[in-house]
C-alpha atoms as a PDB file:
ATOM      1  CA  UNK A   1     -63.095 -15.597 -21.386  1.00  0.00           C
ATOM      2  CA  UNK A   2     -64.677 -17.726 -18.664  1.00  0.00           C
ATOM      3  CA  UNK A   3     -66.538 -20.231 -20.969  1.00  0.00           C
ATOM      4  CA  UNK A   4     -68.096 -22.059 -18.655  1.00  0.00           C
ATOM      5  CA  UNK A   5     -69.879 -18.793 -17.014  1.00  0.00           C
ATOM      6  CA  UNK A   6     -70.537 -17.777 -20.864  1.00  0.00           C
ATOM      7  CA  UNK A   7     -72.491 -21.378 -21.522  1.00  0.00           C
ATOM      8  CA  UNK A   8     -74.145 -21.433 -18.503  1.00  0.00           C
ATOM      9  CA  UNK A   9     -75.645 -17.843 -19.183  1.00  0.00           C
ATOM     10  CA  UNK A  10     -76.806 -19.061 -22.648  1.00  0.00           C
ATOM     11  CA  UNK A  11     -78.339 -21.785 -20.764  1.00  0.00           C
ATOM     12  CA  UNK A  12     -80.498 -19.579 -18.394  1.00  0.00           C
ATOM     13  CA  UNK A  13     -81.347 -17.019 -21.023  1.00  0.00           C
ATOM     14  CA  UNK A  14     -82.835 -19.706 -23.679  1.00  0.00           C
ATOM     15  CA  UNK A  15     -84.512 -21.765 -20.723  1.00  0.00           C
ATOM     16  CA  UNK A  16     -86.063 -18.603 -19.151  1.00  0.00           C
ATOM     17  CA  UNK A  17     -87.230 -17.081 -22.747  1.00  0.00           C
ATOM     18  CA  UNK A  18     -85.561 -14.069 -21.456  1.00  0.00           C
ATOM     19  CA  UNK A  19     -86.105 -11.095 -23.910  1.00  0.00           C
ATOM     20  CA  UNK A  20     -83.384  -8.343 -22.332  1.00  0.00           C
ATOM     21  CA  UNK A  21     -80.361  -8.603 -20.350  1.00  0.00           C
ATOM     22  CA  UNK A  22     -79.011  -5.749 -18.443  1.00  0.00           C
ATOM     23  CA  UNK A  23     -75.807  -5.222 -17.316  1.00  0.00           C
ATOM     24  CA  UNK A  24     -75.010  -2.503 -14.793  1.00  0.00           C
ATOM     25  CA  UNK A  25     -71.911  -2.091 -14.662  1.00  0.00           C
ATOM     26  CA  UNK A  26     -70.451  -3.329 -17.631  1.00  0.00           C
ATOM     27  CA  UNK A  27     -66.825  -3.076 -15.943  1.00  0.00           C
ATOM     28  CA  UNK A  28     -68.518  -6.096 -13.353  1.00  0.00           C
ATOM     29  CA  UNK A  29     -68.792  -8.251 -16.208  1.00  0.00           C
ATOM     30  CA  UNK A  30     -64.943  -8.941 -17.174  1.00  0.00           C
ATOM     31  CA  UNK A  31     -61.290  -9.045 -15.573  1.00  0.00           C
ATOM     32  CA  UNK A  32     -59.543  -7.441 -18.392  1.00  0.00           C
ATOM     33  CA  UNK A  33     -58.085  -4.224 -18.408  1.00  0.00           C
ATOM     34  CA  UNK A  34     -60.356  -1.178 -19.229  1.00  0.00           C
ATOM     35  CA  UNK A  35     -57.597   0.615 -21.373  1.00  0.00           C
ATOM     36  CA  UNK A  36     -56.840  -2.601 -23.421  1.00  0.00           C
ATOM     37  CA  UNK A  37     -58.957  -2.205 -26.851  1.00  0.00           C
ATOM     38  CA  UNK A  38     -58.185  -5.774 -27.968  1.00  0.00           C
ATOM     39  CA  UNK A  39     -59.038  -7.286 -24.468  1.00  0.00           C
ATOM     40  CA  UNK A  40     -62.083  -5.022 -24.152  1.00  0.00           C
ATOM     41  CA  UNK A  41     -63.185  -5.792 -27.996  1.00  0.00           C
ATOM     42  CA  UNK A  42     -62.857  -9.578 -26.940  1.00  0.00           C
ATOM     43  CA  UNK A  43     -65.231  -9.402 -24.219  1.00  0.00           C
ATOM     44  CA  UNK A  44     -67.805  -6.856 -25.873  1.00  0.00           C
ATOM     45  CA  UNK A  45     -67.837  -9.209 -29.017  1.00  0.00           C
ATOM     46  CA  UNK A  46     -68.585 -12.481 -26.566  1.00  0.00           C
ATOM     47  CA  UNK A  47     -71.621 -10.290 -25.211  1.00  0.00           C
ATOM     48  CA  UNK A  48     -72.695  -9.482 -28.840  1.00  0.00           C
ATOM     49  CA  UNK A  49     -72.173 -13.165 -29.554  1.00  0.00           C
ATOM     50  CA  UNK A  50     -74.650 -14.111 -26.161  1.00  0.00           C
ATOM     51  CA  UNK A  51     -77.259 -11.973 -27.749  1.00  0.00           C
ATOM     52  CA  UNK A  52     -77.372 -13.169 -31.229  1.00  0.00           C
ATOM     53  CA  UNK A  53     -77.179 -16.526 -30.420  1.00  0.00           C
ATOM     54  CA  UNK A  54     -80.292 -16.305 -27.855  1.00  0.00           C
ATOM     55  CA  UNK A  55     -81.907 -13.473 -30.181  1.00  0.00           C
ATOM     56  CA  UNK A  56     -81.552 -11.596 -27.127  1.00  0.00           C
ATOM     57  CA  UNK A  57     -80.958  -7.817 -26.757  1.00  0.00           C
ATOM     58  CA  UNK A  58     -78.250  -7.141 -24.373  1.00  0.00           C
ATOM     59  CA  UNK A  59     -77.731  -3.823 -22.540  1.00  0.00           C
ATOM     60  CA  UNK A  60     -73.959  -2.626 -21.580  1.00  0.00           C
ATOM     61  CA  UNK A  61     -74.158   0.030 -18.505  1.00  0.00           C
ATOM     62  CA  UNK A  62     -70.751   1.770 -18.799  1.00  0.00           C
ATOM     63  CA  UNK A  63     -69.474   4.576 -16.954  1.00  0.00           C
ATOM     64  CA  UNK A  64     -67.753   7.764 -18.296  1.00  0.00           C
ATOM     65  CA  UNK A  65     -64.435   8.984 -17.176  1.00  0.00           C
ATOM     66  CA  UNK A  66     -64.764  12.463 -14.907  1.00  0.00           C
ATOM     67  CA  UNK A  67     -65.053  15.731 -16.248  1.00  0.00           C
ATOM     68  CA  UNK A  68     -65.524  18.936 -15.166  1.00  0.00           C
ATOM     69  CA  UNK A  69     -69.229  19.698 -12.848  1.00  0.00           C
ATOM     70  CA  UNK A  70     -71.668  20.938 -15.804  1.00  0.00           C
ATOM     71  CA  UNK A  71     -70.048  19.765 -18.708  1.00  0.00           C
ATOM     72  CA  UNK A  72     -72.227  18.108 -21.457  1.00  0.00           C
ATOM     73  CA  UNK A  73     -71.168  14.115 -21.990  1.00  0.00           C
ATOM     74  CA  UNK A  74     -71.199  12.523 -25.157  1.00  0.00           C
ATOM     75  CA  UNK A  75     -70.284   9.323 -26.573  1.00  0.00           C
ATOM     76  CA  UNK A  76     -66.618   9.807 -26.322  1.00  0.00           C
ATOM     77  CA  UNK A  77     -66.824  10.142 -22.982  1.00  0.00           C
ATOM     78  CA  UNK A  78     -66.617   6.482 -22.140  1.00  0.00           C
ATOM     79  CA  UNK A  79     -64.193   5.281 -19.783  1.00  0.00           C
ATOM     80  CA  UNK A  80     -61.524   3.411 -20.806  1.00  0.00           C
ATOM     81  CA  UNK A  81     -60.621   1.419 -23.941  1.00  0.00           C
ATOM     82  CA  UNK A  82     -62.959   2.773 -27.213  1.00  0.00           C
ATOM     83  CA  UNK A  83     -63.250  -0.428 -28.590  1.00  0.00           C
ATOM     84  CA  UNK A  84     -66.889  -0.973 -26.240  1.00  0.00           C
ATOM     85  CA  UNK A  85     -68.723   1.734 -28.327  1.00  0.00           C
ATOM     86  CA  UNK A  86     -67.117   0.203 -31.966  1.00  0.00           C
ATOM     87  CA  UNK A  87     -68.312  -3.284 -30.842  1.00  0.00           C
ATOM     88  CA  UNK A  88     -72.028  -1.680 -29.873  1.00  0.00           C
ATOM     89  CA  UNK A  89     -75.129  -1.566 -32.454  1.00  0.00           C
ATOM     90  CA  UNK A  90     -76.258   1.181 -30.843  1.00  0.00           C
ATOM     91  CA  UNK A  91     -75.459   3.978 -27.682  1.00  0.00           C
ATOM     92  CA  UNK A  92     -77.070   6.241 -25.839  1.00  0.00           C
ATOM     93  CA  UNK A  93     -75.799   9.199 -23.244  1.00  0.00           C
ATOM     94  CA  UNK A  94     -77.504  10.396 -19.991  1.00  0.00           C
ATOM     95  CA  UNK A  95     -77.392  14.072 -19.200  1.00  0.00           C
ATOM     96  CA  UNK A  96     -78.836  15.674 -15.802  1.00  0.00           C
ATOM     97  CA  UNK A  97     -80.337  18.820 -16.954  1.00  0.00           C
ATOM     98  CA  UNK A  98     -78.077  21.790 -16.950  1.00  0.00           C
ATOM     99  CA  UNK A  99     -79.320  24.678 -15.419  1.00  0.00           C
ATOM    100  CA  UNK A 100     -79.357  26.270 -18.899  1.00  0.00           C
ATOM    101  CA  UNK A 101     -81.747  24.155 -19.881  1.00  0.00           C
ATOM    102  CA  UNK A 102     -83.536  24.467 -16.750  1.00  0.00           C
ATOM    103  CA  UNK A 103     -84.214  28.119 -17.181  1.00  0.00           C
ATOM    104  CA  UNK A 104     -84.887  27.839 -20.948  1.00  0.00           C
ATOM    105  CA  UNK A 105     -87.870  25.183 -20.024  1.00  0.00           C
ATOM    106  CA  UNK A 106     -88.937  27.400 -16.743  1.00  0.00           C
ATOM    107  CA  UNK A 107     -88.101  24.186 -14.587  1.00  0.00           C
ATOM    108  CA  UNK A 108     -87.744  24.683 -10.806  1.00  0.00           C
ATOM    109  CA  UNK A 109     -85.904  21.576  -9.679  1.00  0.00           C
ATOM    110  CA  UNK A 110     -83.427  20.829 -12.441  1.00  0.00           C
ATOM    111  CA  UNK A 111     -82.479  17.873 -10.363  1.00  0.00           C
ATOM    112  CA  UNK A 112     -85.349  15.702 -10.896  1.00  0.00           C
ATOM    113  CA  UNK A 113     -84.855  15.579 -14.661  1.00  0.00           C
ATOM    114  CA  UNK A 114     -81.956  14.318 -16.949  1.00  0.00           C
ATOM    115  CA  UNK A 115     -81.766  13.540 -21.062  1.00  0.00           C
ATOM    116  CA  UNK A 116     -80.873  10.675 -22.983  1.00  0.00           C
ATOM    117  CA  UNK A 117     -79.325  11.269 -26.473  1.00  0.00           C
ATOM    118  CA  UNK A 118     -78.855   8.965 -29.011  1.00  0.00           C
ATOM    119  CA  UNK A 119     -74.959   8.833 -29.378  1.00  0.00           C
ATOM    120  CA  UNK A 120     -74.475   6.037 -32.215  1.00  0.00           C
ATOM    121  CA  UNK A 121     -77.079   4.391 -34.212  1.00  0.00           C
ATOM    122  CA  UNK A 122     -76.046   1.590 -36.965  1.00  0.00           C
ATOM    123  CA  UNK A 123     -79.918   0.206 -36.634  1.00  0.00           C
ATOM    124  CA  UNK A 124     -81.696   0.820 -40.426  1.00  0.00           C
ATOM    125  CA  UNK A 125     -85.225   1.369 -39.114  1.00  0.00           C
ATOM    126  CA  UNK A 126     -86.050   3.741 -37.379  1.00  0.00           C
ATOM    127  CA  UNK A 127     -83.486   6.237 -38.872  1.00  0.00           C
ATOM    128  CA  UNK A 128     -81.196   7.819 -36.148  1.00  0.00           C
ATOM    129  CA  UNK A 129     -83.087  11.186 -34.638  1.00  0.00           C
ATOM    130  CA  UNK A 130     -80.840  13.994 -32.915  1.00  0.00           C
ATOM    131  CA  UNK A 131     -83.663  14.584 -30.550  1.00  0.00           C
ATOM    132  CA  UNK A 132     -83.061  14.355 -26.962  1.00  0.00           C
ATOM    133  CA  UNK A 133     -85.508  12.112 -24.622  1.00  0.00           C
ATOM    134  CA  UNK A 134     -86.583  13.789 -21.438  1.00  0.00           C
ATOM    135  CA  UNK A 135     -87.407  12.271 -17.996  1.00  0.00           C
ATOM    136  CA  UNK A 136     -88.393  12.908 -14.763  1.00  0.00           C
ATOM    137  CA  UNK A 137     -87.608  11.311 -11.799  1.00  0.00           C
ATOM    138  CA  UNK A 138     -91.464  10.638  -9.948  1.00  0.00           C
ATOM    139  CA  UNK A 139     -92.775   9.700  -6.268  1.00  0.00           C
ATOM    140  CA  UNK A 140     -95.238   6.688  -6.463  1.00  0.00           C
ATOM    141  CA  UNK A 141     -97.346   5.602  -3.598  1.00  0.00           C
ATOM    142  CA  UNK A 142     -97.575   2.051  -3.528  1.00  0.00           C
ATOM    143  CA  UNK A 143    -100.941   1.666  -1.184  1.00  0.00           C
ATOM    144  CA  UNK A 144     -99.343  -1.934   0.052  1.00  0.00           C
ATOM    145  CA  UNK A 145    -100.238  -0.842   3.749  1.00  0.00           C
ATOM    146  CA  UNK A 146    -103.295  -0.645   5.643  1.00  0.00           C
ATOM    147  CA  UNK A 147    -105.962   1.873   5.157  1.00  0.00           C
ATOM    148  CA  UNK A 148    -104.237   2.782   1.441  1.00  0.00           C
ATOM    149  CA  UNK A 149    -100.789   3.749   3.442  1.00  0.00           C
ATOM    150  CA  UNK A 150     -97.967   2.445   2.278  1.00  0.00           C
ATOM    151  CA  UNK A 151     -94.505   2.802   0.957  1.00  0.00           C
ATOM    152  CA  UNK A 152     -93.541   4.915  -1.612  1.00  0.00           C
ATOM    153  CA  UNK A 153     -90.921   4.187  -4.598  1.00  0.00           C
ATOM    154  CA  UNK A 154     -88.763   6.264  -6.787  1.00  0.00           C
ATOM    155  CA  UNK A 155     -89.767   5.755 -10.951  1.00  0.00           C
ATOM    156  CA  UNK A 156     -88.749   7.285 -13.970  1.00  0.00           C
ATOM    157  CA  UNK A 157     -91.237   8.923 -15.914  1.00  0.00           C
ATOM    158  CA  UNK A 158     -91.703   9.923 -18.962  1.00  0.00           C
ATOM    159  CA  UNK A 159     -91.625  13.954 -19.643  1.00  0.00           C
ATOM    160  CA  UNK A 160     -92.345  16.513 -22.262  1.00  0.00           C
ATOM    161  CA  UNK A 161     -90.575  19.830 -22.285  1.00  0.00           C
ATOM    162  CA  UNK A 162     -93.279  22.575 -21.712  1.00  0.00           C
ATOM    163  CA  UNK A 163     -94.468  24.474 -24.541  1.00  0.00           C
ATOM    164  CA  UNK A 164     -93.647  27.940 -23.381  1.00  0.00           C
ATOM    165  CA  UNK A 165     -95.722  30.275 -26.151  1.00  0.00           C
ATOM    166  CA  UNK A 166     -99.012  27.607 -26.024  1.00  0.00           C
ATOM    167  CA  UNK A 167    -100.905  29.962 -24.016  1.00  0.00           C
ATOM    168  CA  UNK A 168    -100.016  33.350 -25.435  1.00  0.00           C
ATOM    169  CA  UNK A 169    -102.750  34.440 -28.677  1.00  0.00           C
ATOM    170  CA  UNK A 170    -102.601  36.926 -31.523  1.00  0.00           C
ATOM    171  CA  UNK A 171    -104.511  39.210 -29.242  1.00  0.00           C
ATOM    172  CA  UNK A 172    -101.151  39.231 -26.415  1.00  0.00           C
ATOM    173  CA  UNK A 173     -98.797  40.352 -29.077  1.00  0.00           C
ATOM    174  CA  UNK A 174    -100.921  43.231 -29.913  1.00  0.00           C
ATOM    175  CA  UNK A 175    -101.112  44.464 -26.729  1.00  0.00           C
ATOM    176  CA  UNK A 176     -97.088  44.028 -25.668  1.00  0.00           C
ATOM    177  CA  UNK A 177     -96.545  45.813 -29.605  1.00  0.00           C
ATOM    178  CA  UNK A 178     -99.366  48.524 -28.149  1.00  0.00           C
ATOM    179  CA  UNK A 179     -97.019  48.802 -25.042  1.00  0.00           C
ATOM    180  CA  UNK A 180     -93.629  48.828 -26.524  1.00  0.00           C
ATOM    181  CA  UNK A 181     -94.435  51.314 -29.484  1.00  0.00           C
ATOM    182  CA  UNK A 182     -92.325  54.436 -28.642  1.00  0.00           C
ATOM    183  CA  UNK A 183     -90.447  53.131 -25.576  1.00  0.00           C
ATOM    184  CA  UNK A 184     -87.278  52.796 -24.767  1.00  0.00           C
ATOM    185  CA  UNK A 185     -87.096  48.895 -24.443  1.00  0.00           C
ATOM    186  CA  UNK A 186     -83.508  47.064 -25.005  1.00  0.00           C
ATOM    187  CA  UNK A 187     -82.409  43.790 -25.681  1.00  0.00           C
ATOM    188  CA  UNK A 188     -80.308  42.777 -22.729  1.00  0.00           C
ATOM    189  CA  UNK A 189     -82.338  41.016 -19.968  1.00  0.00           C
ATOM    190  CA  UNK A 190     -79.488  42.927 -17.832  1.00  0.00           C
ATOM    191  CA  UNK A 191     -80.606  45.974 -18.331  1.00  0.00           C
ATOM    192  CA  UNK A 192     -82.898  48.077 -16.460  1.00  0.00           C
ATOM    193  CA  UNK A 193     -84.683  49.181 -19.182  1.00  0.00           C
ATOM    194  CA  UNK A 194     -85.311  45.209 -20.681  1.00  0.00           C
ATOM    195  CA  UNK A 195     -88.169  44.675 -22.940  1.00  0.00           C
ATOM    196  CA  UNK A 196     -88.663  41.538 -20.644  1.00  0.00           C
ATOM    197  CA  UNK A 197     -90.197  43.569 -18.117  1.00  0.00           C
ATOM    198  CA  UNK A 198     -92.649  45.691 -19.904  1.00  0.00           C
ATOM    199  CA  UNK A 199     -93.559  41.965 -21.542  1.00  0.00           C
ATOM    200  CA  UNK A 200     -94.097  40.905 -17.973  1.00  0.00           C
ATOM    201  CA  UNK A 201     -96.210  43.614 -17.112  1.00  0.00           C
ATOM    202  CA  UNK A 202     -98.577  43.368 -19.892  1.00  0.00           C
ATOM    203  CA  UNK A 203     -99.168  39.512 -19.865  1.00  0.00           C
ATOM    204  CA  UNK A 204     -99.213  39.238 -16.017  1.00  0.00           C
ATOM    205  CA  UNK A 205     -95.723  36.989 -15.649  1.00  0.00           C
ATOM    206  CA  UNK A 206     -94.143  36.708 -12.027  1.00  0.00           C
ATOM    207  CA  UNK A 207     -90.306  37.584 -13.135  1.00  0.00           C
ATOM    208  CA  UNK A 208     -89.000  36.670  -9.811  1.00  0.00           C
ATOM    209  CA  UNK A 209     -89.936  32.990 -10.748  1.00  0.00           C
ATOM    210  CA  UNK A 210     -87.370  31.058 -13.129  1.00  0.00           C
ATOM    211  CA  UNK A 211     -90.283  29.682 -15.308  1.00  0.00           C
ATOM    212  CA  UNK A 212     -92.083  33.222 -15.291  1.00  0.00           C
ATOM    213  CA  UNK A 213     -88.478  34.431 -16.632  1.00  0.00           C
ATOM    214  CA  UNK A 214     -87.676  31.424 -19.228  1.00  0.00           C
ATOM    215  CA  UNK A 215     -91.461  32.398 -20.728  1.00  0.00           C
ATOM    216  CA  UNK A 216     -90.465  35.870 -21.259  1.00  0.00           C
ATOM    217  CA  UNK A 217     -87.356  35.077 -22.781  1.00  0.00           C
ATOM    218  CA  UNK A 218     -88.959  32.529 -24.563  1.00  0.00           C
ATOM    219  CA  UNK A 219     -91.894  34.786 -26.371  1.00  0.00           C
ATOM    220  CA  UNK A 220     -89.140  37.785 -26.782  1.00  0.00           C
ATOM    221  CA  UNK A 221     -87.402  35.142 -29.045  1.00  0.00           C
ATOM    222  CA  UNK A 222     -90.093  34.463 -30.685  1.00  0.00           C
ATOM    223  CA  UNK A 223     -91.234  37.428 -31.583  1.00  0.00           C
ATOM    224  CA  UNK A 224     -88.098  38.573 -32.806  1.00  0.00           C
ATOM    225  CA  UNK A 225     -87.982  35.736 -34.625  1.00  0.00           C
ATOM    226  CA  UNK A 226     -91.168  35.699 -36.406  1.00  0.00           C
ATOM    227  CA  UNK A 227     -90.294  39.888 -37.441  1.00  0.00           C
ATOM    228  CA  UNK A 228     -92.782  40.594 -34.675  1.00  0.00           C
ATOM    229  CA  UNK A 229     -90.764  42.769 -33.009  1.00  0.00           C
ATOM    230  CA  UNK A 230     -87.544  44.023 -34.375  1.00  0.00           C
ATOM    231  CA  UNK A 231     -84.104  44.748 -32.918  1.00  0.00           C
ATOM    232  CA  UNK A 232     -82.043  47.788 -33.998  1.00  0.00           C
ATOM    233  CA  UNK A 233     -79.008  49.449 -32.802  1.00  0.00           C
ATOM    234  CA  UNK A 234     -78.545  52.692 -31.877  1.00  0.00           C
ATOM    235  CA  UNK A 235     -77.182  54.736 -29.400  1.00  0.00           C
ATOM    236  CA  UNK A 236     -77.769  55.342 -25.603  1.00  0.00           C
ATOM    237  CA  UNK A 237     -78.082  58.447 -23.457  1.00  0.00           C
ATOM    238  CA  UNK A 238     -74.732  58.159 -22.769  1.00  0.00           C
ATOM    239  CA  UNK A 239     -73.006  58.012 -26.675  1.00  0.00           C
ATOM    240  CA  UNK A 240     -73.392  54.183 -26.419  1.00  0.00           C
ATOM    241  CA  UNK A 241     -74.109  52.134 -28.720  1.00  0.00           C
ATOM    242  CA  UNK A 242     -76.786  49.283 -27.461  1.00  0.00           C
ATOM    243  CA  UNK A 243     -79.384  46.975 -28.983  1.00  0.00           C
ATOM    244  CA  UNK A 244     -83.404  47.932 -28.611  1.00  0.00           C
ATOM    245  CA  UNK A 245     -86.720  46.545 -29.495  1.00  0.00           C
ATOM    246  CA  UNK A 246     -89.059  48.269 -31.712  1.00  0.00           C
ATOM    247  CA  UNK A 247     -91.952  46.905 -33.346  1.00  0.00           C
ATOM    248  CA  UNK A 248     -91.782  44.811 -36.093  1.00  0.00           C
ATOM    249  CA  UNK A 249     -94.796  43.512 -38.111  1.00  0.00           C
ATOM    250  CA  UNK A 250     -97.529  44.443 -36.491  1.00  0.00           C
ATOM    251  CA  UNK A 251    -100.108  41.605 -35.539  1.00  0.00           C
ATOM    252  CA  UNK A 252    -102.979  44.341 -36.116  1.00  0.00           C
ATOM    253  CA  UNK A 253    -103.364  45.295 -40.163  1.00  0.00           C
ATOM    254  CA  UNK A 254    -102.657  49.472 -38.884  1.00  0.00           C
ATOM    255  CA  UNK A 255    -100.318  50.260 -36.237  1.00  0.00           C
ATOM    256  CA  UNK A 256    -101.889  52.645 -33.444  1.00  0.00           C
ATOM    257  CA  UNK A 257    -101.736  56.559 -33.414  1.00  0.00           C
ATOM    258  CA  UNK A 258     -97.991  57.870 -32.161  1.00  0.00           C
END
């Protein structure tokens, strides 16, 4: 280790008061081979040493090793030696939002938004949560020019995943049960004959938009889940067997006349 680069940082970090240190990239930081776990372990435990001794929190930005386009990363996905993630206190993973996810949250531009997961936690307090943070990436207009013109700068933002069923009331499901009661509806969004569709008819959802589509999928989930509607097998006009969607519990206290 280059001790004289390590003092001099303690130096600066105690006469500064500095709170946080980030380091982006992590690789930039060292010499050492990436693959070698005991020269890699050396040099994270000299950073962990930096931080206790200024009781400063230090923040490794490592890189992950490539995998295929649209694959999930985790924790293991760090490049090179693991001994950087045994040597951390705690880890977390960045995800761009898969276009999955995209259509289950009705979000247009999957690009502008990307996860961070919690991918180790040894801290007591709070305990470690499996829930995924969401952001979005967001256009600010600084008004540094004249007349409120100006530049404008890239943030990140904070972001909530929509609530997809918010708007929909007691009074919605009795109408799409009304609808659906002796149809024909199936399961499979493929089909021409989808529930999905008579859904969006009654509740007035665009299906040609993604988010009009995730909603619909969304409440048909729902539904089914809550034993609003029901899904039973039987067979097709053809002999086949296939999956449709009766009703289930009604939302009304009688069902309507056949």
């Amino acid at each position: 280790m280059a001790q004289p680069v390590v003092e001099a940082l303690l130096a600066t970090i105690r006469e500064n008061g500095i709170d946080c240190v980030f380091i982006d990239p992590f690789v930039s930081s060292h010499e050492v081979s990436e693959n070698d776990n005991n020269a890699i372990n050396r040099v994270a435990k000299t950073w962990a040493r930096i931080a206790d001794q200024t009781n400063c929190a230090v923040e490794l930005v490592h890189h992950t090793r490539k995998i295929a386009s649209g694959e999930t990363i985790t924790i293991a996905d760090g490049r090179g030696a693991v001994a950087l993630i045994d040597a951390s206190r705690s880890a977390r993973v960045l995800n761009p939002m898969s276009e999955q996810e995209a259509a289950n949250l009705g979000v247009e531009n999957r690009r502008l938004h990307f996860r961070v997961d919690n991918g180790k936690a040894s801290m007591s307090a709070p305990p470690p949560t499996n829930k995924a943070s969401w952001f979005k990436m967001a256009s600010i207009d600084l008004r540094n020019g004249p007349s409120g013109a100006g530049d404008s700068v890239g943030v990140v933002a904070n972001w909530t995943p929509p609530d997809l069923l918010e708007e929909f009331t007691l009074g919605d499901l009795d109408k799409v049960q009304c609808a659906i009661h002796g149809e024909n509806c199936r399961d499979d969004s493929q089909a021409n004959e989808w529930v999905g569709k008579l859904i969006a008819e009654v509740l007035n959802i665009d299906l040609e938009k993604p988010a009009g589509k995730a909603k619909v999928k969304a409440l048909q989930r729902f539904w089914i889940a809550s034993k609003a509607l029901a899904v039973v097998e039987r067979k097709d006009r053809k002999g086949n067997d296939r999956k449709y969607i009766e009703v289930g519990e009604w939302a009304r206290e009688k069902s309507p006349t056949p």
